[in-house]
C-alpha atoms as a PDB file:
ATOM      1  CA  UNK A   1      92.436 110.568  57.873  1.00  0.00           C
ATOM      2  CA  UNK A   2      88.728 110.702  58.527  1.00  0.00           C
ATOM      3  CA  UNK A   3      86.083 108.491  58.615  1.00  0.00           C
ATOM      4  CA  UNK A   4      82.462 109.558  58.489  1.00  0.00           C
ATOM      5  CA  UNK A   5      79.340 107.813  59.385  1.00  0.00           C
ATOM      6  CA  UNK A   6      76.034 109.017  58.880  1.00  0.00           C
ATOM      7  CA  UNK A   7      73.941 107.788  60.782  1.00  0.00           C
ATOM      8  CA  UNK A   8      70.039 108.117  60.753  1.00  0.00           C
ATOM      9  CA  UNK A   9      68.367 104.575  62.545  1.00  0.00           C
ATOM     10  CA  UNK A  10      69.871 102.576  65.332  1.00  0.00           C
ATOM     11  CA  UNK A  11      73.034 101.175  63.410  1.00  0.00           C
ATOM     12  CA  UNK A  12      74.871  97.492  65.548  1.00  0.00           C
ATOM     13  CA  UNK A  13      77.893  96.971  66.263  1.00  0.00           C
ATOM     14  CA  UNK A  14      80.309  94.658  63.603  1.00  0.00           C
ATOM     15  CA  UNK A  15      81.416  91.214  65.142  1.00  0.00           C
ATOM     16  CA  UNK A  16      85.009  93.152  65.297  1.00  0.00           C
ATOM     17  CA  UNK A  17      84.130  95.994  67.577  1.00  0.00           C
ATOM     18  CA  UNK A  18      81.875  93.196  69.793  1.00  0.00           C
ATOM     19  CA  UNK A  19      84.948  91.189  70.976  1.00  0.00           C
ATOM     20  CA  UNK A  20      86.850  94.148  71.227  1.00  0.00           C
ATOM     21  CA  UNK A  21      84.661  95.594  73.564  1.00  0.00           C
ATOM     22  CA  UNK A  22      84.248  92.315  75.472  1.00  0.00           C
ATOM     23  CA  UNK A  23      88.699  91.680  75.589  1.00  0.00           C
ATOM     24  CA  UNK A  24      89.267  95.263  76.301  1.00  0.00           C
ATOM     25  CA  UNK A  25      86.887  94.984  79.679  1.00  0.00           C
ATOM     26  CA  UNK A  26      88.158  91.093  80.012  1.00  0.00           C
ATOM     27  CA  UNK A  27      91.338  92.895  80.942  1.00  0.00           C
ATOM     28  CA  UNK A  28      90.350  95.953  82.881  1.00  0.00           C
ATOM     29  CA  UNK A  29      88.785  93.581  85.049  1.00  0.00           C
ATOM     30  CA  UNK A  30      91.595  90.909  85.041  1.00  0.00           C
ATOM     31  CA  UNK A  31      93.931  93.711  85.720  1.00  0.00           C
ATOM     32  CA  UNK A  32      91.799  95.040  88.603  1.00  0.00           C
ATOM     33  CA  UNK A  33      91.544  98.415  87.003  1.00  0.00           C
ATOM     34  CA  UNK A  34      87.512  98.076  86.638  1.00  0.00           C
ATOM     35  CA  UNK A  35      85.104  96.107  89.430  1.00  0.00           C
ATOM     36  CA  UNK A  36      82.731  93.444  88.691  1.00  0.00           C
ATOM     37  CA  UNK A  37      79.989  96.280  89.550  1.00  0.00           C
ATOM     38  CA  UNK A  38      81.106  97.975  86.579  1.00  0.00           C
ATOM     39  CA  UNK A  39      82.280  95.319  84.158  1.00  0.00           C
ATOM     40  CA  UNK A  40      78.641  93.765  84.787  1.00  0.00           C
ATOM     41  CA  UNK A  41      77.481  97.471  83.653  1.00  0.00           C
ATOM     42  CA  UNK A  42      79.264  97.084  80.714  1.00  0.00           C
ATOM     43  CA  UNK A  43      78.437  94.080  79.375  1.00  0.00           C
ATOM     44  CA  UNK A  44      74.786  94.652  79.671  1.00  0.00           C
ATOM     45  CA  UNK A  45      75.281  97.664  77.330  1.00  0.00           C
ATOM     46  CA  UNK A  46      77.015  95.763  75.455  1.00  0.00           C
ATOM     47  CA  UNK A  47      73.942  93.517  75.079  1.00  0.00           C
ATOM     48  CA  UNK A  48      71.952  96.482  74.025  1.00  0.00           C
ATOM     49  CA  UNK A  49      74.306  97.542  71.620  1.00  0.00           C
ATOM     50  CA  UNK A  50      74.343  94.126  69.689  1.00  0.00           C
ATOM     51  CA  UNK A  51      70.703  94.027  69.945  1.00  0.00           C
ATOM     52  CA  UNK A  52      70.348  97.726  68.266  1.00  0.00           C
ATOM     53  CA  UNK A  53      68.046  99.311  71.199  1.00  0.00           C
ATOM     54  CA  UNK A  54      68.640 102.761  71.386  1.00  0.00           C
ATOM     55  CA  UNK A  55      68.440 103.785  74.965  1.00  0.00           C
ATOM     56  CA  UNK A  56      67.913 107.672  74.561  1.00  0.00           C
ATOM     57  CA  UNK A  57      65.399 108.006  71.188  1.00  0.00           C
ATOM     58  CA  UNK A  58      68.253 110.205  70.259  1.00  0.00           C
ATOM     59  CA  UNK A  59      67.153 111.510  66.372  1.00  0.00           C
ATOM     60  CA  UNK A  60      69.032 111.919  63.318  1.00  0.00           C
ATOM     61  CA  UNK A  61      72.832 112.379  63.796  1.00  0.00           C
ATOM     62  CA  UNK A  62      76.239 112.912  62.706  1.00  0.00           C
ATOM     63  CA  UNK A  63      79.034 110.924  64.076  1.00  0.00           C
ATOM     64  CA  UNK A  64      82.743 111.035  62.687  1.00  0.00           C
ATOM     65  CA  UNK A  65      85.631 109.295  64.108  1.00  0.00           C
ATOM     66  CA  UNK A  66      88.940 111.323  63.644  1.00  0.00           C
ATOM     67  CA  UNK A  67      92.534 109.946  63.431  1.00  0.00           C
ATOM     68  CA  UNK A  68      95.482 112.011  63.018  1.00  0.00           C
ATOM     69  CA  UNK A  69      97.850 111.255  60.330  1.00  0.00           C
ATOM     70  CA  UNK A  70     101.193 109.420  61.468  1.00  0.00           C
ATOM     71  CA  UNK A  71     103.554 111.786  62.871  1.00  0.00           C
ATOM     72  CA  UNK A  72     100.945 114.218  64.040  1.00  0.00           C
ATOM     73  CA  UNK A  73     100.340 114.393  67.990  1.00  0.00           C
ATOM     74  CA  UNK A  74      98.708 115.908  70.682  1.00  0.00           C
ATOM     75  CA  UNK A  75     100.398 117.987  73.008  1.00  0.00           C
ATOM     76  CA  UNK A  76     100.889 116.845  76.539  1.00  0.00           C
ATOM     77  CA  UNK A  77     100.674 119.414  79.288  1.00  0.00           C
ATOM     78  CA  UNK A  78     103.726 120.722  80.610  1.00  0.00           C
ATOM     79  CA  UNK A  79     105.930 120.262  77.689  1.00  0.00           C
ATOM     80  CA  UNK A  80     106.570 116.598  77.767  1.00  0.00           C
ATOM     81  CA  UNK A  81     106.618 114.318  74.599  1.00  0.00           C
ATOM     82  CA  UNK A  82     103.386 114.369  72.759  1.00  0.00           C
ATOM     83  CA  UNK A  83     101.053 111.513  72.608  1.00  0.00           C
ATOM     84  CA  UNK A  84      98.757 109.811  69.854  1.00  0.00           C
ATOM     85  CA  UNK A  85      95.372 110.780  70.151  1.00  0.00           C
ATOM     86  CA  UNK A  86      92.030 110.485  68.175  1.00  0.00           C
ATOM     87  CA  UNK A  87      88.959 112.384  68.134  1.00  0.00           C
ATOM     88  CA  UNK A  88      85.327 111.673  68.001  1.00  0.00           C
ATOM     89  CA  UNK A  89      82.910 114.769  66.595  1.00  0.00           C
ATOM     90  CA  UNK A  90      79.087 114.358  67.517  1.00  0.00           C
ATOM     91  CA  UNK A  91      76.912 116.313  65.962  1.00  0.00           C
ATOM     92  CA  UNK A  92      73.046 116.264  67.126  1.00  0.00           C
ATOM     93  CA  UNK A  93      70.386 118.384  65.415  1.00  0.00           C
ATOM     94  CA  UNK A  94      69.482 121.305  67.724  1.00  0.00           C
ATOM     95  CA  UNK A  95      72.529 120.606  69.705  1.00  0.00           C
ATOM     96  CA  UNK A  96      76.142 122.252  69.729  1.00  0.00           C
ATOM     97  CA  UNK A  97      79.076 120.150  68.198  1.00  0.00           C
ATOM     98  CA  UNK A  98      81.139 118.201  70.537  1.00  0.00           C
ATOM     99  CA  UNK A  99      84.203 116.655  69.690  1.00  0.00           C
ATOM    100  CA  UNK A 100      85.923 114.193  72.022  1.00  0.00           C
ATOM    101  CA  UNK A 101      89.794 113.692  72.306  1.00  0.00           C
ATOM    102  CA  UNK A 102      91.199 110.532  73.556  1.00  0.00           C
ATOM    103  CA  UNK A 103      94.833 110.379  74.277  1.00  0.00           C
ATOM    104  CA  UNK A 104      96.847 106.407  74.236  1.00  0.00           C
ATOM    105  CA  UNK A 105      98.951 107.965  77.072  1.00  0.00           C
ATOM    106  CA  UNK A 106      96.369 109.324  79.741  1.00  0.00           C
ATOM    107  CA  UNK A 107      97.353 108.399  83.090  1.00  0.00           C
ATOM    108  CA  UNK A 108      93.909 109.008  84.343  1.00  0.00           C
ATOM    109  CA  UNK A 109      91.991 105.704  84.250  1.00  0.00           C
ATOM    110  CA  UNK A 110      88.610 107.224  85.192  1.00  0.00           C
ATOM    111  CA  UNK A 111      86.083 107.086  83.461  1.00  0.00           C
ATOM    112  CA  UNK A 112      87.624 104.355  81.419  1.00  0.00           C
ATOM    113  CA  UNK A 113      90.631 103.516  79.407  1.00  0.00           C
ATOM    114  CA  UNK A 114      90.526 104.902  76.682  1.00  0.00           C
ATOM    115  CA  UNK A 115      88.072 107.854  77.937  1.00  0.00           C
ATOM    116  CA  UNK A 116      87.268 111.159  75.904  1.00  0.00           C
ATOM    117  CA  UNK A 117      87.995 114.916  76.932  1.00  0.00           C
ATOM    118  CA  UNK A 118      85.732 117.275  75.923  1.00  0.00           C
ATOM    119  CA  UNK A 119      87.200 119.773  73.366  1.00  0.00           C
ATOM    120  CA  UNK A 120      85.614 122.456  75.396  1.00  0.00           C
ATOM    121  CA  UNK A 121      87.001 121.270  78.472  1.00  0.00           C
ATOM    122  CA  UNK A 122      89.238 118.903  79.489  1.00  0.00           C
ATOM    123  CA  UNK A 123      87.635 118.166  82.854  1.00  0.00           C
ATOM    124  CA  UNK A 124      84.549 116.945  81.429  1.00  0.00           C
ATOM    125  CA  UNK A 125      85.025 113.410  79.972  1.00  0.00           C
ATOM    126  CA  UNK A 126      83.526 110.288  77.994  1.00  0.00           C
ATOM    127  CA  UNK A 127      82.950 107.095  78.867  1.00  0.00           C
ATOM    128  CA  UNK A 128      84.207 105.057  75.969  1.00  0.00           C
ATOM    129  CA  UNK A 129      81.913 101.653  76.733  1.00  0.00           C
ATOM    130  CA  UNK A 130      78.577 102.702  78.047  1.00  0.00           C
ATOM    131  CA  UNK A 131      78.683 107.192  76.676  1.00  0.00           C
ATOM    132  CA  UNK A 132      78.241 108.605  80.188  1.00  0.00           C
ATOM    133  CA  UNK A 133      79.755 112.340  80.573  1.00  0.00           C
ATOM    134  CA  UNK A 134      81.144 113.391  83.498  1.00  0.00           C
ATOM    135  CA  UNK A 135      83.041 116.316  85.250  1.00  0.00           C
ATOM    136  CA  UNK A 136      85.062 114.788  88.333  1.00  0.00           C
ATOM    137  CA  UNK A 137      82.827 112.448  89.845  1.00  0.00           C
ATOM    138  CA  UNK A 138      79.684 113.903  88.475  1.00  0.00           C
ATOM    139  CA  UNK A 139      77.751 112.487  85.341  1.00  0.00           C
ATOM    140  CA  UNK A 140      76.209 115.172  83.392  1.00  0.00           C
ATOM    141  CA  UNK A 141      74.495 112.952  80.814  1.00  0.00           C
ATOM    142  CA  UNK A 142      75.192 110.426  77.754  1.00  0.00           C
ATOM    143  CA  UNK A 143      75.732 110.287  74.745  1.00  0.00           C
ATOM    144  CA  UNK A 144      73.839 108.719  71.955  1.00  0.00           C
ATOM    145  CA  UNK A 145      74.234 104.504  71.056  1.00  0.00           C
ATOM    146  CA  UNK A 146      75.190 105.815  67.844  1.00  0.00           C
ATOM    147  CA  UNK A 147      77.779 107.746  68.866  1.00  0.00           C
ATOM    148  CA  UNK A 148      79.464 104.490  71.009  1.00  0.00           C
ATOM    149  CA  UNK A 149      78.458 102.157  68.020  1.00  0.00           C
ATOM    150  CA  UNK A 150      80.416 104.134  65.288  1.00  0.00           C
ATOM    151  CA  UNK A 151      83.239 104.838  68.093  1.00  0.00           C
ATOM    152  CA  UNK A 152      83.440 100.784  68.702  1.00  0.00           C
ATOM    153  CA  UNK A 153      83.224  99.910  64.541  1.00  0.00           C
ATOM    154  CA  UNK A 154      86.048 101.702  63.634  1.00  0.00           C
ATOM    155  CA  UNK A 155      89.025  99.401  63.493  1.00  0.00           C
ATOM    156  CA  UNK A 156      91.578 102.484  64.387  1.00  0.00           C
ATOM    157  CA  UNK A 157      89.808 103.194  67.680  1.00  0.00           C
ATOM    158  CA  UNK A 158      89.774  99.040  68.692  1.00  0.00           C
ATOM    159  CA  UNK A 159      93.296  99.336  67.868  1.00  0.00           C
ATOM    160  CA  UNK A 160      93.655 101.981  69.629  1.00  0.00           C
ATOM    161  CA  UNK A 161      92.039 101.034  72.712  1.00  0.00           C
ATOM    162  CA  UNK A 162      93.919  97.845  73.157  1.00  0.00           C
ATOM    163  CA  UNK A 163      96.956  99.948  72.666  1.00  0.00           C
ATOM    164  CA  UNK A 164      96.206 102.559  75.639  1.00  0.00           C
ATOM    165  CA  UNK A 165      95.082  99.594  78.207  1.00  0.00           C
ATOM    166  CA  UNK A 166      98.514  97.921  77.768  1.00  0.00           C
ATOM    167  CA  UNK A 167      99.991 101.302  78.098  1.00  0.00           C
ATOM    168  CA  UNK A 168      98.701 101.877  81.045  1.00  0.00           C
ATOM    169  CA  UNK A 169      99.554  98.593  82.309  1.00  0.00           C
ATOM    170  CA  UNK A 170     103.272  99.427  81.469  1.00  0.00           C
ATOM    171  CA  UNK A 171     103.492 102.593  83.224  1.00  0.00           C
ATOM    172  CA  UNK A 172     101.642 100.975  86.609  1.00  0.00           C
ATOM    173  CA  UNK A 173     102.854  97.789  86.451  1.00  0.00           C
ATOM    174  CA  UNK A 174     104.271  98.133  90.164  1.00  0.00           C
ATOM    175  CA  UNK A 175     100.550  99.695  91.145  1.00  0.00           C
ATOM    176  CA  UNK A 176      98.763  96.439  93.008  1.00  0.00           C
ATOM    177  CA  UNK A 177      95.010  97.172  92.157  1.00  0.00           C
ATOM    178  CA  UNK A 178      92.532  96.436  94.480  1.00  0.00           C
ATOM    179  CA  UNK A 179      90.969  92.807  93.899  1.00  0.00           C
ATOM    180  CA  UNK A 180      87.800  92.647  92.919  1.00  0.00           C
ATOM    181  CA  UNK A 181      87.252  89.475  90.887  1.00  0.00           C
ATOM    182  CA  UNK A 182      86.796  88.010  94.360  1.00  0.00           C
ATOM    183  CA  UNK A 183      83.063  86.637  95.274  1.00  0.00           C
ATOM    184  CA  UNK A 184      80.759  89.215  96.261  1.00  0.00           C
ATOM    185  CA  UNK A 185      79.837  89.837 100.015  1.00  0.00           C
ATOM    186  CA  UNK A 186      77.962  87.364 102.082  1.00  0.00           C
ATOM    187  CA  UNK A 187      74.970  87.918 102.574  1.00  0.00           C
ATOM    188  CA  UNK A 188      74.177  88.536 106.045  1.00  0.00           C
ATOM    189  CA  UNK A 189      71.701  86.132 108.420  1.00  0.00           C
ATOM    190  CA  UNK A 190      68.491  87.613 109.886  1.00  0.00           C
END
């Protein structure tokens, strides 16, 4: 099943996808999976998301979010029982196609959970709440508001989302995450 959205001014995000985004990084950051460096991050993009700011005068594009049909899966590597996945295709005039998988069952939690690979290759991956792309440790860009707007409206990927946090919840449910809802540092005397 596919779901297209053409998209040619700065489109918002639907009251849905905003307290999606805002319970899905609740619990990263309840969970200790995200810090308050980065859950601070996120909500001010958040902010510019509602208020329909486009941060990179990106122009006219094409963004299409992808489900597969029930009982279709992606495979896992090295054999193991495939996993649910969906896909996100951005198209950008005068730029090459790229089309991001995410997978429920990643047991990578960087950049995010959910985060996209790159069709091209896996090692390069999306940042499903603010569109940074990275390889390893190293952002190579961002992509468009759009692109994180129509990603965040469609009901399947919310659902989806939610789904892959508690997922990886399950699996590292014996993993004691590092803190960091505690108060920031003190600041030091002069």
């Amino acid at each position: 099943m596919a779901r297209y959205g053409f998209v040619v001014a700065p489109i918002t995000l639907d009251s849905d996808a905003i307290a999606a985004f805002e319970l899905t990084t609740d619990v990263q950051l309840f969970y200790g999976i995200i810090g308050i460096g980065e859950y601070i991050n996120r909500l001010d993009f958040l902010d510019e998301l509602i208020e329909g700011m486009p941060e990179d005068g990106s122009g006219e594009e094409v963004v299409r979010v992808e489900s597969l049909r029930e009982g279709e899966f992606a495979p896992r590597s090295g054999g193991s029982t495939p996993i649910p996945r969906l896909e996100l295709t951005v198209r950008t005039p005068g730029m090459s196609i790229k089309k991001w998988k995410f997978h429920k069952g990643d047991d990578d939690p960087n950049p995010s959970i959910p985060h996209g690979h790159s069709d091209s290759d896996d090692r390069i991956k999306l940042d499903a709440y603010q569109g940074y792309v990275y390889k390893k440790s190293e952002q190579l860009g961002r992509v468009s508001r759009n692109s994180i707007v129509v990603l965040w409206n469609d009901k399947e990927f919310r659902k989806f989302a939610r789904e892959a946090i508690n997922a990886y919840i399950d699996r590292n449910g014996d993993f004691h995450f590092k803190d960091y809802r505690r108060a920031l540092p003190k600041r030091q005397k002069r």
